[in-house]
Each structure stands twice: as structure tokens, then as C-alpha cells.
N, C-alpha and C. Protein backbone atom coordinates (compact mmCIF):
# COMPACT_ATOMS: atom_id res chain seq x y z
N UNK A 1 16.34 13.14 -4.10
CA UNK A 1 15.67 13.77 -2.98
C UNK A 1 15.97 12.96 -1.72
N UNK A 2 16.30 13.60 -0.53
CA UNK A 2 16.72 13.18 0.23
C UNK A 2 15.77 12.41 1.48
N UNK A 3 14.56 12.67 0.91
CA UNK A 3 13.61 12.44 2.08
C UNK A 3 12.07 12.07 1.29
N UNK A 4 12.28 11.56 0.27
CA UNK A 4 10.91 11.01 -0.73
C UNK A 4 9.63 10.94 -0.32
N UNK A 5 8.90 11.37 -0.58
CA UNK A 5 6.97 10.78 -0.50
C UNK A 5 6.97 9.35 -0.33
N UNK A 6 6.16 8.98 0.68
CA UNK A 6 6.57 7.24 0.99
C UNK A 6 5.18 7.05 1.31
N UNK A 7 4.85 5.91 0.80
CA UNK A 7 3.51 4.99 1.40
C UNK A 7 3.70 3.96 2.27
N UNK A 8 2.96 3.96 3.53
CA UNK A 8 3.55 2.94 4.27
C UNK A 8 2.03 2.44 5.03
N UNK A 9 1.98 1.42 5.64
CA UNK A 9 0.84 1.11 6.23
C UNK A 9 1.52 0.79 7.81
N UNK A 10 0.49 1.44 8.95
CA UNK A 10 0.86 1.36 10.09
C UNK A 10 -0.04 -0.05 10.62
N UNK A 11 0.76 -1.19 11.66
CA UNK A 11 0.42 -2.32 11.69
C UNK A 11 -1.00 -2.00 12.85
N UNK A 12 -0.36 -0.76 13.77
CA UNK A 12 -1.67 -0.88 14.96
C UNK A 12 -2.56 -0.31 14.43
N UNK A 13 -3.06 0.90 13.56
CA UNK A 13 -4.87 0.76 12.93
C UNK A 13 -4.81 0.23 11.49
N UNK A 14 -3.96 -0.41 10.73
CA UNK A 14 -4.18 -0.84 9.92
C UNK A 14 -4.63 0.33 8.64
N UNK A 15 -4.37 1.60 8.69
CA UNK A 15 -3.79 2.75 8.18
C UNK A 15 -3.09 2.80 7.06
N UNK A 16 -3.14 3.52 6.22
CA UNK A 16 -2.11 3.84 4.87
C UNK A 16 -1.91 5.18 4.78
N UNK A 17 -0.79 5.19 5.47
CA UNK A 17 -0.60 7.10 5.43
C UNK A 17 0.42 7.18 4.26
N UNK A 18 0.57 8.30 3.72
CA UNK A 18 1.86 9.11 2.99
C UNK A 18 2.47 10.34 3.66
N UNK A 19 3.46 10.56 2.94
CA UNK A 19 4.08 11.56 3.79
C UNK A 19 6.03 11.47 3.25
N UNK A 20 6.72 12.59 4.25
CA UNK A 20 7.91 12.49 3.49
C UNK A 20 8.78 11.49 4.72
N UNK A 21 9.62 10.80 4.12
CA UNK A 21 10.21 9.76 5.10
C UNK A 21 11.80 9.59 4.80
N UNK A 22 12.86 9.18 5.41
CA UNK A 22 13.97 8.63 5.52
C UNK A 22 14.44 7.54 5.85
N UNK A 23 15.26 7.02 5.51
CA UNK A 23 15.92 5.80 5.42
C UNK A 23 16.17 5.25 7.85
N UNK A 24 15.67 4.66 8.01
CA UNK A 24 15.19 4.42 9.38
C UNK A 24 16.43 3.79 9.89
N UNK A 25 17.83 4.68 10.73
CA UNK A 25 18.69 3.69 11.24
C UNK A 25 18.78 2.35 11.84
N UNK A 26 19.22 1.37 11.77
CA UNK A 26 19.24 0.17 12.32
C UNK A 26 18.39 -0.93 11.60
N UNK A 27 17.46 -0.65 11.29
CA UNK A 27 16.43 -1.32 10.25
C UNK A 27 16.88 -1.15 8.89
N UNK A 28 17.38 -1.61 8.30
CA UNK A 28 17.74 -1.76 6.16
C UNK A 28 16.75 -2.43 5.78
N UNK A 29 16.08 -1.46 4.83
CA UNK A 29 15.17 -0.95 4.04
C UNK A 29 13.57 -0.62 4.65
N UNK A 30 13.62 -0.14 5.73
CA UNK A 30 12.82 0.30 6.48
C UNK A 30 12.88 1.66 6.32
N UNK A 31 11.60 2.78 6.77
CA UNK A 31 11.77 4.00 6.67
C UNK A 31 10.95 4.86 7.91
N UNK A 32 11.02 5.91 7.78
CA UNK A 32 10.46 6.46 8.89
C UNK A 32 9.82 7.85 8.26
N UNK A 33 8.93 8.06 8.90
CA UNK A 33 8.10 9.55 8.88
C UNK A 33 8.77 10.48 9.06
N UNK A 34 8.77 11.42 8.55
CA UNK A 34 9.64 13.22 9.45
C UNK A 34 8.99 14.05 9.12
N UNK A 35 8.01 14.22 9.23
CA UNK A 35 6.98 15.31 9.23
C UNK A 35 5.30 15.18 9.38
N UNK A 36 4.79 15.40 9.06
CA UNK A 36 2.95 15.23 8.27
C UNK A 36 2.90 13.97 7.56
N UNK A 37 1.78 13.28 8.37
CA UNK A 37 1.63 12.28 7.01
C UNK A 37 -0.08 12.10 7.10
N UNK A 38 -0.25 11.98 6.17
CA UNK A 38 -1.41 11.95 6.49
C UNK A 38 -2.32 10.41 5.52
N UNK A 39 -3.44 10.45 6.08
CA UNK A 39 -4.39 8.99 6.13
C UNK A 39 -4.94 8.79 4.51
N UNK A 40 -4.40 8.02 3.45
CA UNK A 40 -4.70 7.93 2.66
C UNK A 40 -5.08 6.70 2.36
N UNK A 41 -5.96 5.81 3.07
CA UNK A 41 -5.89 4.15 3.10
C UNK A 41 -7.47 3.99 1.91
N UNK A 42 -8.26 5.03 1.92
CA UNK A 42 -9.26 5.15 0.95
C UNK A 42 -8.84 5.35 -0.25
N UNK A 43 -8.40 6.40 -0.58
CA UNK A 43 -8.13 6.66 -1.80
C UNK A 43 -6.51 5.68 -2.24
N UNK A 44 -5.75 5.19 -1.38
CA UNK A 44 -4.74 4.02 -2.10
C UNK A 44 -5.51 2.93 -2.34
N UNK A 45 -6.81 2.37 -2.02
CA UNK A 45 -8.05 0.91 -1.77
C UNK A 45 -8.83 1.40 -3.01
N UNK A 46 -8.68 2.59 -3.69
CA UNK A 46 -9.51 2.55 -4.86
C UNK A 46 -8.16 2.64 -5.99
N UNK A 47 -7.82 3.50 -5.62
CA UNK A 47 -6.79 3.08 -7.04
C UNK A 47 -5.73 2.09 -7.09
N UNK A 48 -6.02 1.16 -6.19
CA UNK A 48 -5.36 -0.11 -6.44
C UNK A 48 -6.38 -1.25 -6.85
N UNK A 49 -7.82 -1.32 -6.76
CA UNK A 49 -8.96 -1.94 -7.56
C UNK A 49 -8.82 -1.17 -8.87
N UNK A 50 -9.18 -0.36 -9.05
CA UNK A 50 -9.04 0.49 -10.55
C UNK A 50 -7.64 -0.02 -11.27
N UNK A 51 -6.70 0.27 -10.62
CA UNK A 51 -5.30 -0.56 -11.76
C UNK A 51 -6.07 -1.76 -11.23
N UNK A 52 -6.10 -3.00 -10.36
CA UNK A 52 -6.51 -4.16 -10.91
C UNK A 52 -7.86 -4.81 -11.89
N UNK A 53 -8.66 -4.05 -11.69
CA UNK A 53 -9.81 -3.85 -12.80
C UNK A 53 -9.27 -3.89 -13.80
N UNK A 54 -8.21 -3.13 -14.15
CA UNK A 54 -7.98 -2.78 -15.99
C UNK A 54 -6.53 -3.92 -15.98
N UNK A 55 -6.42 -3.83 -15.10
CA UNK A 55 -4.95 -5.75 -15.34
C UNK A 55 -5.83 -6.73 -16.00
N UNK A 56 -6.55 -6.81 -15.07
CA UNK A 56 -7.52 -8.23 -15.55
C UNK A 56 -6.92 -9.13 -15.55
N UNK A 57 -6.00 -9.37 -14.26
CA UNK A 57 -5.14 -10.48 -14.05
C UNK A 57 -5.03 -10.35 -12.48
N UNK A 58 -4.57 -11.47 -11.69
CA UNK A 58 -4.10 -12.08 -10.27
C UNK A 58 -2.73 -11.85 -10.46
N UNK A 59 -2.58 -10.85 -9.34
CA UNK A 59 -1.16 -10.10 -8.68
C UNK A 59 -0.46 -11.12 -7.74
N UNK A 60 0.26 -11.83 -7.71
CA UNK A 60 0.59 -12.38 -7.01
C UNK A 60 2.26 -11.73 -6.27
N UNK A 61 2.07 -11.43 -4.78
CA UNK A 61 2.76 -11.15 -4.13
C UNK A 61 3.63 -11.74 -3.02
N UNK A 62 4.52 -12.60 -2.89
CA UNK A 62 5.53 -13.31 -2.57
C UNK A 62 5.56 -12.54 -0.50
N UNK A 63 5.40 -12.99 0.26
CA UNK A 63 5.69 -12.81 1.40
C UNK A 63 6.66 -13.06 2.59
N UNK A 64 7.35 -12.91 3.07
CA UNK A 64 8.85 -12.98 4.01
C UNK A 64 8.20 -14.34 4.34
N UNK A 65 7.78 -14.63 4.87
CA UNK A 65 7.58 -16.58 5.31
C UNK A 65 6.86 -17.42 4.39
N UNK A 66 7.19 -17.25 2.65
CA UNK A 66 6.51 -17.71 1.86
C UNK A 66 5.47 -18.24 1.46
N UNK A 67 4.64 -18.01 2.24
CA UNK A 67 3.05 -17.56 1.52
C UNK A 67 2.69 -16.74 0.58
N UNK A 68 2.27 -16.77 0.13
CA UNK A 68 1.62 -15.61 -1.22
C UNK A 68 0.47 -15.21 -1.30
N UNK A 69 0.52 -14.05 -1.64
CA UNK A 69 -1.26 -13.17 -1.69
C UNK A 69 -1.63 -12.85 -3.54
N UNK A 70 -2.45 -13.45 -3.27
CA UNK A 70 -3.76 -13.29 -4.51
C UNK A 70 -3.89 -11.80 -4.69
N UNK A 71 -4.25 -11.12 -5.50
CA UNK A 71 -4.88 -9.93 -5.43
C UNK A 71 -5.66 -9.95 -6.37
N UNK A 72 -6.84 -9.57 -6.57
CA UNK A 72 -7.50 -9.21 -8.00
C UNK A 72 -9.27 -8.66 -7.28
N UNK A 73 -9.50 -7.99 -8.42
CA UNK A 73 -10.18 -7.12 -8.37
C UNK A 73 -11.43 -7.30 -9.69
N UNK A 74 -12.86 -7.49 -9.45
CA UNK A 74 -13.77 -7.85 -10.06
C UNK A 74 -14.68 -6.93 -9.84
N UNK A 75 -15.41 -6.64 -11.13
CA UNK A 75 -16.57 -5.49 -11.30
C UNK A 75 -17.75 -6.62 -11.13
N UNK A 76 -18.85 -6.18 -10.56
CA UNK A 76 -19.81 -6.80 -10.31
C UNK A 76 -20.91 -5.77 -10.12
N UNK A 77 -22.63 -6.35 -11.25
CA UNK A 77 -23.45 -5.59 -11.13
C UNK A 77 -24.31 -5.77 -9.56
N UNK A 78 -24.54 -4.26 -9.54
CA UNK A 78 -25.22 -4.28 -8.32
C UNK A 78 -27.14 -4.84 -8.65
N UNK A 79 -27.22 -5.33 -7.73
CA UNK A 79 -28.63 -6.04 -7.63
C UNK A 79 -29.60 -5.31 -7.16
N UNK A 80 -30.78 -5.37 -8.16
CA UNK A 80 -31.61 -4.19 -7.91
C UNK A 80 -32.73 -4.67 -6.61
């Protein structure tokens, strides 16, 4: 497919849209929007706790200026 369903997060509201996208000239491996995308930053923030809930493990994600991010995700009872 020439133009894939892409998840991307926009840096100025801090946003997680989807939508269909293409390969973004001048930038390699960058992509771009071409149509509708729309705001899915809720529903990608739950089903990325839900897969880490059932990992039951720390995601560790490697970053362009080598730092690394933790990820993990803990069930906790609510207090009555």
C-alpha cells in the first residue's frame, strides 16, 4: 500500500493522530499526512497500559541522544 495508516504524535499539542501518510521528501524515514487524521492520543494511552499491564515487564526504549525511557504500567487499587 502506497500510503499506510500511520501513528504519529504532533510535537506542538502533544497529540497522537492516525491517518493515511507517505514517505515525507527530504526527511528519511519521516512521514507525512495526506488526508484526515484524526486525534487518537486516548485511546493509543489505554491500549498501550493494557499491553503493558499484561507484559509485566519495563519497556525500555533507546532515544537519538542516548537516554532511555522506562515504560511500565501498574494496576493499583483505588482507595475507598
Amino acid at each position: 500500500m502506497s500510503n499506510p495508516i500511520t501513528i504519529g504524535l504532533s510535537p506542538l499539542t502533544n497529540t497522537i493522530f492516525a491517518g493515511r501518510a507517505k514517505p515525507y521528501k527530504g526527511a528519511p524515514g519521516a512521514m507525512q499526512f495526506t488526508g484526515v487524521k484524526f486525534d487518537v492520543t486516548q485511546e493509543a494511552l489505554a491500549a498501550v497500559a493494557q499491553h503493558m499491564v499484561k507484559r509485566d515487564d519495563i519497556l525500555l526504549i533507546p532515544m537519538p541522544d542516548g537516554r532511555v525511557i522506562h515504560l511500565r504500567a501498574d494496576i493499583k487499587d483505588a482507595k475507598s
